[in-house]
PDB file of N, CA and C in Angstrom:
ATOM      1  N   UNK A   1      75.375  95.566 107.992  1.00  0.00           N
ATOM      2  CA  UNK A   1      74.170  95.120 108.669  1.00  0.00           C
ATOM      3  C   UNK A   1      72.932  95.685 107.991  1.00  0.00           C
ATOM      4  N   UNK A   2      73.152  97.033 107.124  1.00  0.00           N
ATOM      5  CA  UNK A   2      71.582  97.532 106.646  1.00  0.00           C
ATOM      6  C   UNK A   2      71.479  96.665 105.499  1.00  0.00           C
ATOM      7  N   UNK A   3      72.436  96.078 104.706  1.00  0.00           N
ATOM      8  CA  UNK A   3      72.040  95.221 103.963  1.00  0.00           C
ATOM      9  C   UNK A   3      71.367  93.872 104.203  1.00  0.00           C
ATOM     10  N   UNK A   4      71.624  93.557 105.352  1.00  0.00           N
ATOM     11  CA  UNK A   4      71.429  91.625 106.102  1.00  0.00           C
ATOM     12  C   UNK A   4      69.820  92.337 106.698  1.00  0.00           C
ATOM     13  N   UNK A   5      69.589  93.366 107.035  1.00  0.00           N
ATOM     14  CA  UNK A   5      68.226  93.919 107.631  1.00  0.00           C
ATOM     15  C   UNK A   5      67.335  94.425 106.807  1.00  0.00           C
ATOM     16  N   UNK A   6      67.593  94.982 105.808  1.00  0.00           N
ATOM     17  CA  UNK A   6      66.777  94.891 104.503  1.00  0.00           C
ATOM     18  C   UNK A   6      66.523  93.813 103.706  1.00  0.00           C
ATOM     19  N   UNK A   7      67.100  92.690 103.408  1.00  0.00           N
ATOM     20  CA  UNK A   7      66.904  91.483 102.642  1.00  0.00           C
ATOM     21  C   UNK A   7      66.231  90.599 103.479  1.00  0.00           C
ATOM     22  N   UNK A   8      65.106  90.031 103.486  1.00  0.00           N
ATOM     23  CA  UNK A   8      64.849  89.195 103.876  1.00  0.00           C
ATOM     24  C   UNK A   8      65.171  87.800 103.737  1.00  0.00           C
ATOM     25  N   UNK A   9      65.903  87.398 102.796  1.00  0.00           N
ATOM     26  CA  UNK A   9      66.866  86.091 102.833  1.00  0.00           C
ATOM     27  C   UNK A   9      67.812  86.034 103.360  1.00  0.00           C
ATOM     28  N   UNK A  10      68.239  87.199 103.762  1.00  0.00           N
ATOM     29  CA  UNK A  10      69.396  87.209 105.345  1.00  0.00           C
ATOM     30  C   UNK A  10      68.878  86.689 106.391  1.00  0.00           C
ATOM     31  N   UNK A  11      69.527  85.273 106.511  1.00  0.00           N
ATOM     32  CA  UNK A  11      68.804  84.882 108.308  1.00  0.00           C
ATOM     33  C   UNK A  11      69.726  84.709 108.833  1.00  0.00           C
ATOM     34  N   UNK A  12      71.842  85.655 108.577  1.00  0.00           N
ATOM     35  CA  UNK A  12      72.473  85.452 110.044  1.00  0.00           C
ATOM     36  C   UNK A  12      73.753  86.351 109.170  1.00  0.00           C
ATOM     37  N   UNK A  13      74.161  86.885 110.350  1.00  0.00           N
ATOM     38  CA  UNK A  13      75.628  87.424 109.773  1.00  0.00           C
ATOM     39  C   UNK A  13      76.856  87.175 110.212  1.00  0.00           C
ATOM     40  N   UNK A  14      77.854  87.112 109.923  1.00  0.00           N
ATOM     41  CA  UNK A  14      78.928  85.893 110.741  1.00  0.00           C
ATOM     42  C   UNK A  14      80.316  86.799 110.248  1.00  0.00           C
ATOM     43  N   UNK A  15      80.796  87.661 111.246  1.00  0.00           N
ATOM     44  CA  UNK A  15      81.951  88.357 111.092  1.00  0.00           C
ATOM     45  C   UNK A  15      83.420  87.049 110.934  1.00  0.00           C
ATOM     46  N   UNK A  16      84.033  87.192 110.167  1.00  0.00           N
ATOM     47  CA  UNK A  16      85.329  85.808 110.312  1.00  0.00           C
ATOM     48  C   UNK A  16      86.340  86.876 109.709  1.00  0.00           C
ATOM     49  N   UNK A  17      87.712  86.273 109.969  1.00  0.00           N
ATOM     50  CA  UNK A  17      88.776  86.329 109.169  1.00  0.00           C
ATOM     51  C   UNK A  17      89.780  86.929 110.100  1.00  0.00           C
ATOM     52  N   UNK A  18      91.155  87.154 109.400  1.00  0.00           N
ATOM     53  CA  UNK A  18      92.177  87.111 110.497  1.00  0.00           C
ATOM     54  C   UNK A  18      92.169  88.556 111.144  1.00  0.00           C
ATOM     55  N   UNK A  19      91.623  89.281 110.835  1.00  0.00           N
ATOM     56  CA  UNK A  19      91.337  90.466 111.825  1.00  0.00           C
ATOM     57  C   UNK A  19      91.030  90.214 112.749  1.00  0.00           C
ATOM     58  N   UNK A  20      89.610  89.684 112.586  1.00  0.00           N
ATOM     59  CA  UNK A  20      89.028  89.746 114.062  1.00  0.00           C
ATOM     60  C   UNK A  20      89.585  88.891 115.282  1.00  0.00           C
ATOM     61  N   UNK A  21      90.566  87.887 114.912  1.00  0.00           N
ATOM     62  CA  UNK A  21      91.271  87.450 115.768  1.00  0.00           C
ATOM     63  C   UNK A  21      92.003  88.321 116.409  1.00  0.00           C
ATOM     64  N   UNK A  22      92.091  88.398 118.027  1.00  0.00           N
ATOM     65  CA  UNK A  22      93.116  89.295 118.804  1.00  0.00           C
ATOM     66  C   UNK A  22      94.038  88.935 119.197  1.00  0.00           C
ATOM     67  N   UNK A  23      94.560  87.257 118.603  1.00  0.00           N
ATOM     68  CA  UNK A  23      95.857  86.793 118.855  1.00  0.00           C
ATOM     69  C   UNK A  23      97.097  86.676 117.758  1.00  0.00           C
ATOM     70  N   UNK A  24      96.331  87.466 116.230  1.00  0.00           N
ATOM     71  CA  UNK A  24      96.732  87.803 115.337  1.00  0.00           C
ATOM     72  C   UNK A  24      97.754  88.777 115.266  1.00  0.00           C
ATOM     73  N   UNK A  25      98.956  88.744 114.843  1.00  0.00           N
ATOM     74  CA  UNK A  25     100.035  90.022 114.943  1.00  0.00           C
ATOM     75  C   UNK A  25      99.815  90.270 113.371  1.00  0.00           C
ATOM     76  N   UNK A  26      98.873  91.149 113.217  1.00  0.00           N
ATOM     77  CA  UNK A  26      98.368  92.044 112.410  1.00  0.00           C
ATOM     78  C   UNK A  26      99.283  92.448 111.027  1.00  0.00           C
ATOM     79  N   UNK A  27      99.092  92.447 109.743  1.00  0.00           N
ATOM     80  CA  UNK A  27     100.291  92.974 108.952  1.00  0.00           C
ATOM     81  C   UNK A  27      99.137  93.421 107.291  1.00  0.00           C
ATOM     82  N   UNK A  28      99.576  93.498 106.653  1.00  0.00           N
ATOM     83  CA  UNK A  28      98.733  94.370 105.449  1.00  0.00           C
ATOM     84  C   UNK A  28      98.060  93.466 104.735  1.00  0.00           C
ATOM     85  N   UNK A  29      98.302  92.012 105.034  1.00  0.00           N
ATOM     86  CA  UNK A  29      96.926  90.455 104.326  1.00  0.00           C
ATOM     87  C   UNK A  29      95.906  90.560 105.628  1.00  0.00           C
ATOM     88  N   UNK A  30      95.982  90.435 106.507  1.00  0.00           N
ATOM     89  CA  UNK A  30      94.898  90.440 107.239  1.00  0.00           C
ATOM     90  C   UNK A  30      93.376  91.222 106.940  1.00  0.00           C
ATOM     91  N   UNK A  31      92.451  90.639 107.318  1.00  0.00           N
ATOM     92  CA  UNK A  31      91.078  91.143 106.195  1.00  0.00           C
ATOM     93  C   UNK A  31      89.982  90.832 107.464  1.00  0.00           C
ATOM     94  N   UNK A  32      88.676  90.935 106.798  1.00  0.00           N
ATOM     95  CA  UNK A  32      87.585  90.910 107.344  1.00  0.00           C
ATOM     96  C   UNK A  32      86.721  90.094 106.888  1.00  0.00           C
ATOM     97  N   UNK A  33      85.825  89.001 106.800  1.00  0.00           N
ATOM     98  CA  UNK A  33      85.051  88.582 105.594  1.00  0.00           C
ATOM     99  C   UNK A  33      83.936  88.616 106.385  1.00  0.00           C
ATOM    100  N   UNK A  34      83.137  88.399 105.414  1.00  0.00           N
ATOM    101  CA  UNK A  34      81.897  88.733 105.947  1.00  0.00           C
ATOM    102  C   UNK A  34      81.033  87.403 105.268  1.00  0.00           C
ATOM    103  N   UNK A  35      80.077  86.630 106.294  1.00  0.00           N
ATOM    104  CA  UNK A  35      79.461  85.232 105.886  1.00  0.00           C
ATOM    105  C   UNK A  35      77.923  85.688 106.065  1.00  0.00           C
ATOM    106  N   UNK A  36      77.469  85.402 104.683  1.00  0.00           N
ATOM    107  CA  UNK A  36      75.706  85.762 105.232  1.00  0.00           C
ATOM    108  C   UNK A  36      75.302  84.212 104.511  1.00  0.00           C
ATOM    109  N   UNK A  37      74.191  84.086 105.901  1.00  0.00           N
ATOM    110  CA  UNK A  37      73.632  83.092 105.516  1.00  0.00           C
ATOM    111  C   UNK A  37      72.452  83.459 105.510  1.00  0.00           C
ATOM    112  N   UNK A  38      72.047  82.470 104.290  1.00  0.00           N
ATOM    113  CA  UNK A  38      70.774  82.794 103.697  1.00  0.00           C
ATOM    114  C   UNK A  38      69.810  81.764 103.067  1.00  0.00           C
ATOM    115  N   UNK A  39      68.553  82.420 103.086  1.00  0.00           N
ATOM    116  CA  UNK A  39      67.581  81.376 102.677  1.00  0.00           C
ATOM    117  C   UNK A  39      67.096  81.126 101.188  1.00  0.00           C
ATOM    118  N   UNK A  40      68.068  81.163 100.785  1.00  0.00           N
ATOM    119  CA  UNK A  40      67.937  81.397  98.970  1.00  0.00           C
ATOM    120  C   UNK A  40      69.167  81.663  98.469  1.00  0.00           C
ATOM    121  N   UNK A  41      69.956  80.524  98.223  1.00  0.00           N
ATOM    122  CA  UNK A  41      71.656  80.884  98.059  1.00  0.00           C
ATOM    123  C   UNK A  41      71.560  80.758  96.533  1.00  0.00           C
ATOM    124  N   UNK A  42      70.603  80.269  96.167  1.00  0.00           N
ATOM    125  CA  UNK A  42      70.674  79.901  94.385  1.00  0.00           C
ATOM    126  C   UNK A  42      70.536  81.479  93.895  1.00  0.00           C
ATOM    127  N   UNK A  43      68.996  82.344  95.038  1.00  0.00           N
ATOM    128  CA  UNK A  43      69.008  83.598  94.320  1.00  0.00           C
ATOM    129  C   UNK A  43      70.315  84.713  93.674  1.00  0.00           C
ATOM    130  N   UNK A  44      71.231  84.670  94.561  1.00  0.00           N
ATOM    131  CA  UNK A  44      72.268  85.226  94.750  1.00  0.00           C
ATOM    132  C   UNK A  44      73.343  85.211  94.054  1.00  0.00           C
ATOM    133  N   UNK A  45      73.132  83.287  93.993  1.00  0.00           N
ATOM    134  CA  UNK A  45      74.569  83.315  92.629  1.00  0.00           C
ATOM    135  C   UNK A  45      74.222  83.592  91.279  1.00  0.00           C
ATOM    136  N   UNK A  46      72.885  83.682  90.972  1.00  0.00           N
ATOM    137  CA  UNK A  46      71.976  83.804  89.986  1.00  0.00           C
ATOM    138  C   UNK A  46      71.471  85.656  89.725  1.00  0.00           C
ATOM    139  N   UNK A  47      71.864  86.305  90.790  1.00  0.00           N
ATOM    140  CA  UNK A  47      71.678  87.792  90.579  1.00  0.00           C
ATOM    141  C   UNK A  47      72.555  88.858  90.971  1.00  0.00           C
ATOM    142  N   UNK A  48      73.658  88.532  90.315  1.00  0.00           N
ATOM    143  CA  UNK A  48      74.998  89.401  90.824  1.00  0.00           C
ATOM    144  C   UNK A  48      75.038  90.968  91.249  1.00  0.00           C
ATOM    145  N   UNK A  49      74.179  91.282  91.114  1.00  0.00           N
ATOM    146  CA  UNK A  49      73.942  92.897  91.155  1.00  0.00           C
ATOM    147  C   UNK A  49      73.984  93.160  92.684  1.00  0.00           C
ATOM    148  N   UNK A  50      74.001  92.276  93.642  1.00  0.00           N
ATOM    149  CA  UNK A  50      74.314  92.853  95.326  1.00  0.00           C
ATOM    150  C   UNK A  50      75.705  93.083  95.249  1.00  0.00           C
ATOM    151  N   UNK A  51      76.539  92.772  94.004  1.00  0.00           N
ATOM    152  CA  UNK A  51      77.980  92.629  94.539  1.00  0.00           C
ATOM    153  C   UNK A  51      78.583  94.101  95.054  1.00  0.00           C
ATOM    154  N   UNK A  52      77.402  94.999  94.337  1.00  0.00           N
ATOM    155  CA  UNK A  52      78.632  96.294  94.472  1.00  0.00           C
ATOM    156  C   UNK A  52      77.613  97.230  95.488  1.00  0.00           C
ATOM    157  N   UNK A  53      77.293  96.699  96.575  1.00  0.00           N
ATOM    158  CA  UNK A  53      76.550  97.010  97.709  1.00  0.00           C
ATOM    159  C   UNK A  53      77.789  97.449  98.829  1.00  0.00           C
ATOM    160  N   UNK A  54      79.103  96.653  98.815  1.00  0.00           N
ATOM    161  CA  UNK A  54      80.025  96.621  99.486  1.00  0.00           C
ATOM    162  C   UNK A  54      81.232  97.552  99.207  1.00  0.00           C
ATOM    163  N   UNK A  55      80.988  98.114  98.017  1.00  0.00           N
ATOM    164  CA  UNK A  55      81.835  99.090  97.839  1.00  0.00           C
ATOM    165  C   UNK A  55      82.554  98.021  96.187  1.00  0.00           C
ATOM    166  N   UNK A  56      83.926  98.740  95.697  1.00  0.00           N
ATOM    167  CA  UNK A  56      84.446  98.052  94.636  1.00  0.00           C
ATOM    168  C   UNK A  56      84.675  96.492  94.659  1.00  0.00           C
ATOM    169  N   UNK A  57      84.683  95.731  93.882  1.00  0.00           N
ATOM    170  CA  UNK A  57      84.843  94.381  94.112  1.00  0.00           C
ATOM    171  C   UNK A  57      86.162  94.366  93.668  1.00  0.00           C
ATOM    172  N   UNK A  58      87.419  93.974  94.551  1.00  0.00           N
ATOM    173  CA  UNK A  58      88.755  93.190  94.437  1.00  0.00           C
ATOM    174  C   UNK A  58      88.610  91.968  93.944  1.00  0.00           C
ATOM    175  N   UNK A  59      88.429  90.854  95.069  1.00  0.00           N
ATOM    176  CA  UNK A  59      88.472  89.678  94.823  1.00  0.00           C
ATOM    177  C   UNK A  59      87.179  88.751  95.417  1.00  0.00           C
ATOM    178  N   UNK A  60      86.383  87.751  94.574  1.00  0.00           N
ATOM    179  CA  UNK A  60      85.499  87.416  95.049  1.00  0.00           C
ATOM    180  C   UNK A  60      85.863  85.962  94.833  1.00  0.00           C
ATOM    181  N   UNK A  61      85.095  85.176  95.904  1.00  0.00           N
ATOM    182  CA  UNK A  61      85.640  83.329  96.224  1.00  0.00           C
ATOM    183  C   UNK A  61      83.816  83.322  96.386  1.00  0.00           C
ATOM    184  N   UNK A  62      83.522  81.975  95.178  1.00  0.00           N
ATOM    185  CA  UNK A  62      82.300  82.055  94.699  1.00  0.00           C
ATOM    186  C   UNK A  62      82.634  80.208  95.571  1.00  0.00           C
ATOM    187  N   UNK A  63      81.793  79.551  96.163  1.00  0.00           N
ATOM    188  CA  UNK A  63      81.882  78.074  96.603  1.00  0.00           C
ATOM    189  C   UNK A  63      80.406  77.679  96.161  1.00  0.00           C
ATOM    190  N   UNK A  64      80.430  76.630  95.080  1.00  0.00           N
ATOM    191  CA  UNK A  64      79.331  75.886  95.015  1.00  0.00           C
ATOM    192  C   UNK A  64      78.332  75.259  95.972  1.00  0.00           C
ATOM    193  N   UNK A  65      77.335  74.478  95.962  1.00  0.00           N
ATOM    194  CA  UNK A  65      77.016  73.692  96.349  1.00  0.00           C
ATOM    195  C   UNK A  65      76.026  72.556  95.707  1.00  0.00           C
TER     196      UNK A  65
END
């Protein structure tokens, strides 16, 4: 959240993925993702340097538009 509250092209944050489901029987794939929406999506794919705001990068799923 101090990241989505410092950026001002953060206008929403959207917890998803099979964690947060509580009808999920839980096992070591289950994850967290995290959806920011924003008002400048070109900036972002265009300035990779937020990536390591989140700690090490594993795996990243980049979706056009």
């Amino acid at each position: 959240m101090q990241f989505a509250y410092s950026d001002e092209k953060v206008r929403a944050v959207i917890l998803n993925g099979s964690r947060v489901n509580p009808n999920v029987t839980k096992d070591i794939f289950c994850d967290y993702d995290l959806i920011f929406v924003v008002a400048e999506p070109r900036y972002y794919m265009d300035h990779q340097d937020w990536n390591g705001t989140f700690g090490e990068l594993i795996m990243m799923q980049q979706n056009g538009y």
